[in-house]
Protein backbone atom coordinates (compact mmCIF):
# COMPACT_ATOMS: atom_id res chain seq x y z
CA UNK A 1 251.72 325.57 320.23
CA UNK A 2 250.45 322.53 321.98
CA UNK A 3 248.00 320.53 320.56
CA UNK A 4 245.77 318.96 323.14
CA UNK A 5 243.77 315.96 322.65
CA UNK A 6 240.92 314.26 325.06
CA UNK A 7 242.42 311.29 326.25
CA UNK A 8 242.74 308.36 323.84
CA UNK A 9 243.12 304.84 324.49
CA UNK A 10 245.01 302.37 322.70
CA UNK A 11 245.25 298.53 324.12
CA UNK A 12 248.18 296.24 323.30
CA UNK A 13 247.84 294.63 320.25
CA UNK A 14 249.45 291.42 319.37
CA UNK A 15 253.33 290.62 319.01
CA UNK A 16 254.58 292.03 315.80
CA UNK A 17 254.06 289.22 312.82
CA UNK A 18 257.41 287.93 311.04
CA UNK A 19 258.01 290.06 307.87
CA UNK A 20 259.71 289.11 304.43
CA UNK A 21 260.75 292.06 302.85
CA UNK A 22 260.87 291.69 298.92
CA UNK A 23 262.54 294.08 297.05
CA UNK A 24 260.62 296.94 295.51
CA UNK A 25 260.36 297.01 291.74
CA UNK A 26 258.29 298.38 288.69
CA UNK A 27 254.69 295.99 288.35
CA UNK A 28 255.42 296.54 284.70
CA UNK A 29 256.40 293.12 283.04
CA UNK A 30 258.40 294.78 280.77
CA UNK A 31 261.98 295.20 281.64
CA UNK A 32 262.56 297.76 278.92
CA UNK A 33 260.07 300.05 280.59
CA UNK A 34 262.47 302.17 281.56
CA UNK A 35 265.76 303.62 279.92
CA UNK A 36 267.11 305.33 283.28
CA UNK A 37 269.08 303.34 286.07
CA UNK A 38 268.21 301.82 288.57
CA UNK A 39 268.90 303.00 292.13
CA UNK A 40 270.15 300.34 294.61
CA UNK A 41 269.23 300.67 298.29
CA UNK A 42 271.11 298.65 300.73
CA UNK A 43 268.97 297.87 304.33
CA UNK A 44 271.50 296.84 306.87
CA UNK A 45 269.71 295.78 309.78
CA UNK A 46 269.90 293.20 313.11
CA UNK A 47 267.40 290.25 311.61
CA UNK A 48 268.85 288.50 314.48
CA UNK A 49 269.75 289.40 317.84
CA UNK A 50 268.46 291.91 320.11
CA UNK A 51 267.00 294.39 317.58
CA UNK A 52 265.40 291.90 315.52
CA UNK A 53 261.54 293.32 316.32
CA UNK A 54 262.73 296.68 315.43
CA UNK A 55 264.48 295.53 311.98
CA UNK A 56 260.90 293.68 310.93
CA UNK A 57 259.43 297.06 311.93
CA UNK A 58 262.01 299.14 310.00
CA UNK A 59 261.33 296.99 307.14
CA UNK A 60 257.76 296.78 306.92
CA UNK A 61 257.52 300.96 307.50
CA UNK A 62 260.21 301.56 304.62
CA UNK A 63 258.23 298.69 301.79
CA UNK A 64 255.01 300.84 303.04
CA UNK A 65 256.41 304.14 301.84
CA UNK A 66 257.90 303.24 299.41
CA UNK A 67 254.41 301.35 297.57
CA UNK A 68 252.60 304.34 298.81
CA UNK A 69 254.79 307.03 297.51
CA UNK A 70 255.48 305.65 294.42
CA UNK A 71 251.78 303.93 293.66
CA UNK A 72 252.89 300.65 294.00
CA UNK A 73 255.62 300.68 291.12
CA UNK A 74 258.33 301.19 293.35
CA UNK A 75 259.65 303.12 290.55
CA UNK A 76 260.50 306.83 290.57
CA UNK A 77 260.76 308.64 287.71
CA UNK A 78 261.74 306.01 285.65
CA UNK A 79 264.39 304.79 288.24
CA UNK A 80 263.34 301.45 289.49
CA UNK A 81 264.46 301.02 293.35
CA UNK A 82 265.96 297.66 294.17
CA UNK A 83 266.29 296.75 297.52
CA UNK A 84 269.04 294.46 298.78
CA UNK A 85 268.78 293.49 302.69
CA UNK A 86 271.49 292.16 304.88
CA UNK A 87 271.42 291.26 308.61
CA UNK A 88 274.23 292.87 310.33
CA UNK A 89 273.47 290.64 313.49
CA UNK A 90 273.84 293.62 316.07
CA UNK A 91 277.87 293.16 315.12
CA UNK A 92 279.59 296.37 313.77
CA UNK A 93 282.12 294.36 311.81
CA UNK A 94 279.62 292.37 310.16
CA UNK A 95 277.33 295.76 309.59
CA UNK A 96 280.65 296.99 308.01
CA UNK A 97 281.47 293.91 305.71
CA UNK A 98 277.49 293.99 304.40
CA UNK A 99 278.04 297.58 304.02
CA UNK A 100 280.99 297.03 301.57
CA UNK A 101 279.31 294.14 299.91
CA UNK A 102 276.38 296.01 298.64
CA UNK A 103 278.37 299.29 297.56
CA UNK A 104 280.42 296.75 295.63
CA UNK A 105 277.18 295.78 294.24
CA UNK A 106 276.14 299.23 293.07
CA UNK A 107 274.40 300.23 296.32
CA UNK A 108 273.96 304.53 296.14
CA UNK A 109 271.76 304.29 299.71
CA UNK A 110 272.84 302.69 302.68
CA UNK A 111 269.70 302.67 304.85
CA UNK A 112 268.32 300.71 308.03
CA UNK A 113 270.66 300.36 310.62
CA UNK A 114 269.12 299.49 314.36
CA UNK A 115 272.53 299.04 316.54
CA UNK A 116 274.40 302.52 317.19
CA UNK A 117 277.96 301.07 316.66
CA UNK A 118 276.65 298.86 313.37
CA UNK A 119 275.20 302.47 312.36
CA UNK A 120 278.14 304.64 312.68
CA UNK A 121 280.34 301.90 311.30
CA UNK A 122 277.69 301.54 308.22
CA UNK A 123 277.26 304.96 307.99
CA UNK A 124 281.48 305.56 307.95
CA UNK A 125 281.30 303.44 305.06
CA UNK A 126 279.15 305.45 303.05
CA UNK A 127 280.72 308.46 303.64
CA UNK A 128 283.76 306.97 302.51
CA UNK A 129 282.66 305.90 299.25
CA UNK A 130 280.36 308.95 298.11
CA UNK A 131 277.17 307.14 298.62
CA UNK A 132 273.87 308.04 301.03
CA UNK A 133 273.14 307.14 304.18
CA UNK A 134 269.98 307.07 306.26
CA UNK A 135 269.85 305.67 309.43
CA UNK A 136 267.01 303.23 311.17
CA UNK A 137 266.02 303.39 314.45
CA UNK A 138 269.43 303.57 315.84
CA UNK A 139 269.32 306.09 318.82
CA UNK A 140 272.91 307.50 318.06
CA UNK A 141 273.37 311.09 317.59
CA UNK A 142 276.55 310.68 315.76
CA UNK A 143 274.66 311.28 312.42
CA UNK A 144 273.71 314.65 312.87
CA UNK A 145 276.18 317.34 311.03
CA UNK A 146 278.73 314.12 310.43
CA UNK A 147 278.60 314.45 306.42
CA UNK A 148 276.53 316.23 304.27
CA UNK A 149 275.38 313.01 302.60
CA UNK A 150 274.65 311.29 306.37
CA UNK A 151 271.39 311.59 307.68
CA UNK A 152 269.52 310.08 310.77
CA UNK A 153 265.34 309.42 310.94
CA UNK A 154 264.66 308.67 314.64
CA UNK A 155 265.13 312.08 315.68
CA UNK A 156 267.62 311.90 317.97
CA UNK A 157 270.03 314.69 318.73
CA UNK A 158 273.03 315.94 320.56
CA UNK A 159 271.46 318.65 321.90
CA UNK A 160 269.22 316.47 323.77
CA UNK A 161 265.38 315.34 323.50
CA UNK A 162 263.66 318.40 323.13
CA UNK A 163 260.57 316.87 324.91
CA UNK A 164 262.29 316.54 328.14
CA UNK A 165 261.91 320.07 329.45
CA UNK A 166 258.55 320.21 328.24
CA UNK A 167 257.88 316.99 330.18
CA UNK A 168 259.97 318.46 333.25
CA UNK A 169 258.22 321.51 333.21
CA UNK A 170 259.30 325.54 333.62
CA UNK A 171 260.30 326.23 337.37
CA UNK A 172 263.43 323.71 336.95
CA UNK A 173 266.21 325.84 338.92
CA UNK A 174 267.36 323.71 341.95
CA UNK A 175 265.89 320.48 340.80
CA UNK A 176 267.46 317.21 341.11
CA UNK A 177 267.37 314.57 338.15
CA UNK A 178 268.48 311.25 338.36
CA UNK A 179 269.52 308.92 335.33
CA UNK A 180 270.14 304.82 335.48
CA UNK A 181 271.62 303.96 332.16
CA UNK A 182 273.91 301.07 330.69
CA UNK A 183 277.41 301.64 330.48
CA UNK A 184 277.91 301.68 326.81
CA UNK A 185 277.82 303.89 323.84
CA UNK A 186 274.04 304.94 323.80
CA UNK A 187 273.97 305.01 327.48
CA UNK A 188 276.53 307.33 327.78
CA UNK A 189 275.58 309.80 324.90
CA UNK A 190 272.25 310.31 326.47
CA UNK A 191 273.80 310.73 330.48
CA UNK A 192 275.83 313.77 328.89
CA UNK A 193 272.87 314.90 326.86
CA UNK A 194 271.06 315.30 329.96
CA UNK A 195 273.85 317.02 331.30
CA UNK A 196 274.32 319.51 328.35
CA UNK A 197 270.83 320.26 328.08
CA UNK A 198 269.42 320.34 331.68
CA UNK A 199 272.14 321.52 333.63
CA UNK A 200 272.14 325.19 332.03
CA UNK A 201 268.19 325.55 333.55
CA UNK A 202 269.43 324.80 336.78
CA UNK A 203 269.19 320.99 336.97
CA UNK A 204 271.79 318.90 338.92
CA UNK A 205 271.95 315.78 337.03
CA UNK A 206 273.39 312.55 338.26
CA UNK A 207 274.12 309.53 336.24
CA UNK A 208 274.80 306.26 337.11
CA UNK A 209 276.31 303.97 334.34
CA UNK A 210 275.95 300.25 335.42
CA UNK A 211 277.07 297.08 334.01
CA UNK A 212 274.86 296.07 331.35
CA UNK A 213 274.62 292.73 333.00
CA UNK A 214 273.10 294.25 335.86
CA UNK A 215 270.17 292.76 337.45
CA UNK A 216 270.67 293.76 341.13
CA UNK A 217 270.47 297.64 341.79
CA UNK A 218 269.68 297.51 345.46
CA UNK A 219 273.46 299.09 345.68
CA UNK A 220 272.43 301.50 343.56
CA UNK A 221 269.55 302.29 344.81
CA UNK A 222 270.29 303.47 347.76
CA UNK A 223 272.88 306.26 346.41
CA UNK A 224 270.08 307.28 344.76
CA UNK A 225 267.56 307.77 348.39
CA UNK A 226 270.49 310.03 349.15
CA UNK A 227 270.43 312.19 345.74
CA UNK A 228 266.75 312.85 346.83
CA UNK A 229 266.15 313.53 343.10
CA UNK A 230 262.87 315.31 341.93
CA UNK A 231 263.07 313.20 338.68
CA UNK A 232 264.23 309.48 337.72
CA UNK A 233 264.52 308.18 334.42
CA UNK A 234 266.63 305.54 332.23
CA UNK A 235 267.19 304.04 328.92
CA UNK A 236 267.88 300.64 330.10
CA UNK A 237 266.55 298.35 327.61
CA UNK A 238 266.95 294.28 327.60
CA UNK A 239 267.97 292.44 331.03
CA UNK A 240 267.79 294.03 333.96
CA UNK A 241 264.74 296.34 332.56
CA UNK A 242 261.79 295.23 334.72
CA UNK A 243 264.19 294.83 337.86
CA UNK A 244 265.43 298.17 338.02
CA UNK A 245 261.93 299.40 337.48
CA UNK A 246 260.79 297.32 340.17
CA UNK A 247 263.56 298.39 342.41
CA UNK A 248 262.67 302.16 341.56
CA UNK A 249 259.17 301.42 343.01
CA UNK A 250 259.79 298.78 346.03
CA UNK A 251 262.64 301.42 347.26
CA UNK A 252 259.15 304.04 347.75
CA UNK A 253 261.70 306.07 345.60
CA UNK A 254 259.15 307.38 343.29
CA UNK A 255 256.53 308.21 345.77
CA UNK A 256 258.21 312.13 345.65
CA UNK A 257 259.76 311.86 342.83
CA UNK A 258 258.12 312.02 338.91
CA UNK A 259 259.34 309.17 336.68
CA UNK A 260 259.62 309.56 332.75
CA UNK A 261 261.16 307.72 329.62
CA UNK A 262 261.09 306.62 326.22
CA UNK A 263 257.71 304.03 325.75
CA UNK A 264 259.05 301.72 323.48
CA UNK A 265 257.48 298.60 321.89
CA UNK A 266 253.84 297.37 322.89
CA UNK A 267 254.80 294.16 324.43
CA UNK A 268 256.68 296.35 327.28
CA UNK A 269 254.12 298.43 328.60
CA UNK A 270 252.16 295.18 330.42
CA UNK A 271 256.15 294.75 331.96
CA UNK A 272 256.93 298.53 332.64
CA UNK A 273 253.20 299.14 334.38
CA UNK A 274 253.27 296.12 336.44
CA UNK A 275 256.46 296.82 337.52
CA UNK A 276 256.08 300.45 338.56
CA UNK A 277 252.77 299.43 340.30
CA UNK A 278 251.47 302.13 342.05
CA UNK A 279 253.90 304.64 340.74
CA UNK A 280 252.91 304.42 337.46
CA UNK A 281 250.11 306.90 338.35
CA UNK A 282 253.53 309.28 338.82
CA UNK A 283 254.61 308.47 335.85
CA UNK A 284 255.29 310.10 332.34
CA UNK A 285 256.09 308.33 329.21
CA UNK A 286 256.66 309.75 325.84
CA UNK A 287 256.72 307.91 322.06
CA UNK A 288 256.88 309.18 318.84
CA UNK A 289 254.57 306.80 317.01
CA UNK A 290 251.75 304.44 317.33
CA UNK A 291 249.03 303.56 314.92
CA UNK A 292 246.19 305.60 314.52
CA UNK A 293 248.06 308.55 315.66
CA UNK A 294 246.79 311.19 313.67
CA UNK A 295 244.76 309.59 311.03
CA UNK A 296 246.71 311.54 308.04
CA UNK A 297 247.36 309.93 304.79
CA UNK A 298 250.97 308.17 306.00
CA UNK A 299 249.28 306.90 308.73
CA UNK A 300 246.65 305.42 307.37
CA UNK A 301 248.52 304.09 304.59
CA UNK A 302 251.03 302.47 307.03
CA UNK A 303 247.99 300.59 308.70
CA UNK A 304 246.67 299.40 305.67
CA UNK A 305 249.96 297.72 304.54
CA UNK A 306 250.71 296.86 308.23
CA UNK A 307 247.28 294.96 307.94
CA UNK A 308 247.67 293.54 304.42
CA UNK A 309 250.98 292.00 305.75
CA UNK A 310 249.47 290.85 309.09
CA UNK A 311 252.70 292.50 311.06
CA UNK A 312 251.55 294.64 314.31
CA UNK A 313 252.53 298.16 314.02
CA UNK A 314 255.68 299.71 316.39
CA UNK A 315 256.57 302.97 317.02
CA UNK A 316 259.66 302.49 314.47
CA UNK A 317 257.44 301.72 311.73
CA UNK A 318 256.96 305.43 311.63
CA UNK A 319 261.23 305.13 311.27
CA UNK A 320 261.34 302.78 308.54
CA UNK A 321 258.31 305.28 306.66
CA UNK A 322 260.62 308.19 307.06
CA UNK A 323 263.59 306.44 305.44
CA UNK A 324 261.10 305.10 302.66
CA UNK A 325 260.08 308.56 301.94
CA UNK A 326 263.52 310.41 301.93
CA UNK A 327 264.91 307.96 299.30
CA UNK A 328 261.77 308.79 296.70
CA UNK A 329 262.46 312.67 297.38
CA UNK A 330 266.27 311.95 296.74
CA UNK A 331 265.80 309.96 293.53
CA UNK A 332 262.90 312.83 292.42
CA UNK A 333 265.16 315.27 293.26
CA UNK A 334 268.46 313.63 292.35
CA UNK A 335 268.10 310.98 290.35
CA UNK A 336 271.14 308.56 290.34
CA UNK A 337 273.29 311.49 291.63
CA UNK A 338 274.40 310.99 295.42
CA UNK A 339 275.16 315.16 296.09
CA UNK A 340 271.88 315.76 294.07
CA UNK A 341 270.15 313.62 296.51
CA UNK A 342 271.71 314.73 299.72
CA UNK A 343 271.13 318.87 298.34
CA UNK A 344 267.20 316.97 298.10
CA UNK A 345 266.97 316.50 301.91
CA UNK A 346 268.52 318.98 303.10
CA UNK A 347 265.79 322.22 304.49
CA UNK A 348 263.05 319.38 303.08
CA UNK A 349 259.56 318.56 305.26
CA UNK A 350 257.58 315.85 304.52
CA UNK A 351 254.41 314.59 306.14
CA UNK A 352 255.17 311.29 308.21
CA UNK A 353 252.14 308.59 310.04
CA UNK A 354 253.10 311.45 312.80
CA UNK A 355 252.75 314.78 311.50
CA UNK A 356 255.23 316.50 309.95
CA UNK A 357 259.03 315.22 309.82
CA UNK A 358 261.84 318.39 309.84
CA UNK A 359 265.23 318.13 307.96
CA UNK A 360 267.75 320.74 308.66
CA UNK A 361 269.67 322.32 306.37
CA UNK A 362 272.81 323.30 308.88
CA UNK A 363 273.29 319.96 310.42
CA UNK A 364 270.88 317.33 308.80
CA UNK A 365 269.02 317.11 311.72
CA UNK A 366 265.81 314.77 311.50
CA UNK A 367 263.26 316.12 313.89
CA UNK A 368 260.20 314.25 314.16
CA UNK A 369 256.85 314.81 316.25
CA UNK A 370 256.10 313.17 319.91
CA UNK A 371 253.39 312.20 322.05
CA UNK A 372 253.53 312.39 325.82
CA UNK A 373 251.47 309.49 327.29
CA UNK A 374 250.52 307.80 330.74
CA UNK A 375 250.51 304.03 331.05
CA UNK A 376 246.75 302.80 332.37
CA UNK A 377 245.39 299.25 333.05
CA UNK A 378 241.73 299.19 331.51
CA UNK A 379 240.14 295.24 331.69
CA UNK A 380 243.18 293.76 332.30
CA UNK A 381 244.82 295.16 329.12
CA UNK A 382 247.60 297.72 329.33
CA UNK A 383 247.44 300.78 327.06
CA UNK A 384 248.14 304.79 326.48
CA UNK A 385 246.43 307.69 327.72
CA UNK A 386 247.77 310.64 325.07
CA UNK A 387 248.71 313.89 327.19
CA UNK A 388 249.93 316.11 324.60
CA UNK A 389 251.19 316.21 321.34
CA UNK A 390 254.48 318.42 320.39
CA UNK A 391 255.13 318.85 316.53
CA UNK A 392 258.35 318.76 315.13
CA UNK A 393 258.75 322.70 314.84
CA UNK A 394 258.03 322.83 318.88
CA UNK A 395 260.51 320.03 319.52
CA UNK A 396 263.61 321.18 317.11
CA UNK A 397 267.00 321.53 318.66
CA UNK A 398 269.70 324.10 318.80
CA UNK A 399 272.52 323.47 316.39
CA UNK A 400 275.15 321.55 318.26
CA UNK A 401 277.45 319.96 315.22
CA UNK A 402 276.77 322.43 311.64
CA UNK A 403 278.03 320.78 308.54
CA UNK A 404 281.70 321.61 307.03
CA UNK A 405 281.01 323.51 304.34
């Protein structure tokens, strides 16, 4: 059931600090420690480009499970993990060449990816040459049931966000929802997740896929006045963001109607709660991760690190922690074995900075916890107001794509 909290508030905290990640390996001076192999993880992620906050994050959540979980030896059970790291620049081909550079290298784990076309091209690779693969905070839900050694760590599935309903509420038949997305891969996959999931209950849903260029939506704006929708929400990310927002608001198109989305990284909620202005008070926003969230032993291990390495903690931290984690259970598990390791994760729970982390057996599907928040202005600092809190068992979706067995 629901767990519900008295409301919490968390200000903005500073813009995340750059991050060198340095490979993990054994404190013991002595190379002859160990007789076993090592295992060699390869982190493909955007250093540059658009994702480049989320790779730091990815990064600093993975080094922080990983010292954690294995005591600060980064060595488990006698396997030292070395960590090679490659920036795929946000460019599939170059994801793909990085990827085939570091299994030529010895790479078993291909880990880290933040683009969804670098990680289905990274993850492609992988697959072809027997090794591991677990995504970053790529919102693709190609990975779920796509090979048996694939597996995501975001949560997302092709089913649809499980939270969405809950956020929509029960008496849903004859209800109008309205989604603004950019016209490209992940736009698209989540316009016809909508669609899959909501439309059964008795939701018309009605995309519009724009130009990811877009910064006018006045045009669009005004098909969506006629829709008369009962909901709004988008995934737009990048240019355009605060416009459309703004454009939702100045249009008086969420006076009737209840806004909700993804809340993303800290330095956009100042952005996303100006630009709603008054209709952020109809507004519902939902995250899976922020420091402090529940206090447990991830948690407060990932803020300790965080703080030792002066970098601000992100919702994908959480990400990068559950990727960290997943390769010590596959090397416990599996050693140096790559269908060993996969067998490892599969029907496996672990405890992430969130709560508890799900992995399907059928499909490989990562389900992770959320929080549903409201966006409030307190002293001139913009923070979170936490609703409710849905664990991972609540929020786990139907089987869409099973494994070939």
């Amino acid at each position: 059931m629901k767990t519900h909290r008295s409301a919490r508030y968390l200000l903005v905290a500073g813009a995340a600090a750059c991050l060198t990640l340095s490979a993990c390996s054994s404190g013991s001076s002595d190379d002859d420690s160990s007789s076993k192999d090592p295992v060699k993880v390869g982190i493909i992620v955007s250093e540059t480009g658009v994702f480049s906050t989320q790779a730091k994050d990815f990064q600093n959540g993975f080094n922080a499970a990983i010292e954690h979980l294995t005591d600060g030896t980064g060595e488990v059970d006698g396997h030292k993990i070395e960590v090679m790291v490659g920036d795929d620049t946000g460019d599939a081909a170059v994801g793909t060449a990085k990827a085939k550079e570091f299994l030529g290298q010895g790479a078993t784990i291909l880990a880290g990816t933040t683009d969804s076309a670098v990680a289905v091209a990274v993850a492609e690779q992988a697959v072809q040459n027997n090794a591991m693969f677990i995504g970053g905070t790529a919102g693709t839900t190609a990975f779920v049931g796509m090979d048996k050694k694939v597996f995501g760590t975001a949560g997302s599935s092709p089913a649809g966000q499980m939270i969405v309903p809950k956020i929509l509420g029960d008496d849903l038949k004859g209800k109008t929802l309205v989604t603004v997305d950019q016209d490209y891969a992940f736009g698209q996959t989540m316009a016809k997740a909508y669609k899959a999931q909501l439309e059964p209950l008795g939701v018309k849903v009605v995309s519009y896929l724009l130009p990811v260029s877009t910064s006018d939506f006045t045009p669009t704006m005004l098909k969506v006045e006629k829709d008369a929708p009962d909901f709004i929400t988008t995934t737009w990310a990048g240019k355009g963001y605060n416009q459309l927002l703004g454009s939702l608001d100045s249009q008086g198109l969420l006076d009737d109607a209840t806004f909700f989305k993804p809340l993303l990284l800290k330095s956009d909620w100042a952005p996303v709660g100006e630009a709603l202005g008054d209709s952020v008070d109809n507004s519902t926003f939902y995250l899976s991760y922020f420091a402090g969230a529940t206090g447990n032993e991830a948690d407060e291990a990932l803020q300790a690190y965080s703080k030792a390495n002066d970098h601000a903690i992100e919702y994908d931290d959480a990400v990068g922690w559950h990727a960290g984690a997943m390769v010590v259970r596959a090397i416990q598990e599996g050693g140096t074995d790559t269908e060993a390791m996969a067998e490892a994760l599969q029907g496996h729970s672990f405890e992430g900075p969130a709560g508890e982390v799900i992995i399907r057996a059928e499909d490989n599907q990562v389900t992770v916890p959320q929080f549903t928040v409201r966006l409030v202005e307190k002293d001139g600092e913009w923070g979170v107001e936490i609703l409710d809190e849905f664990t991972a068992k609540e929020l786990e979706p139907p089987v869409v794509n099973a494994l070939k067995q």
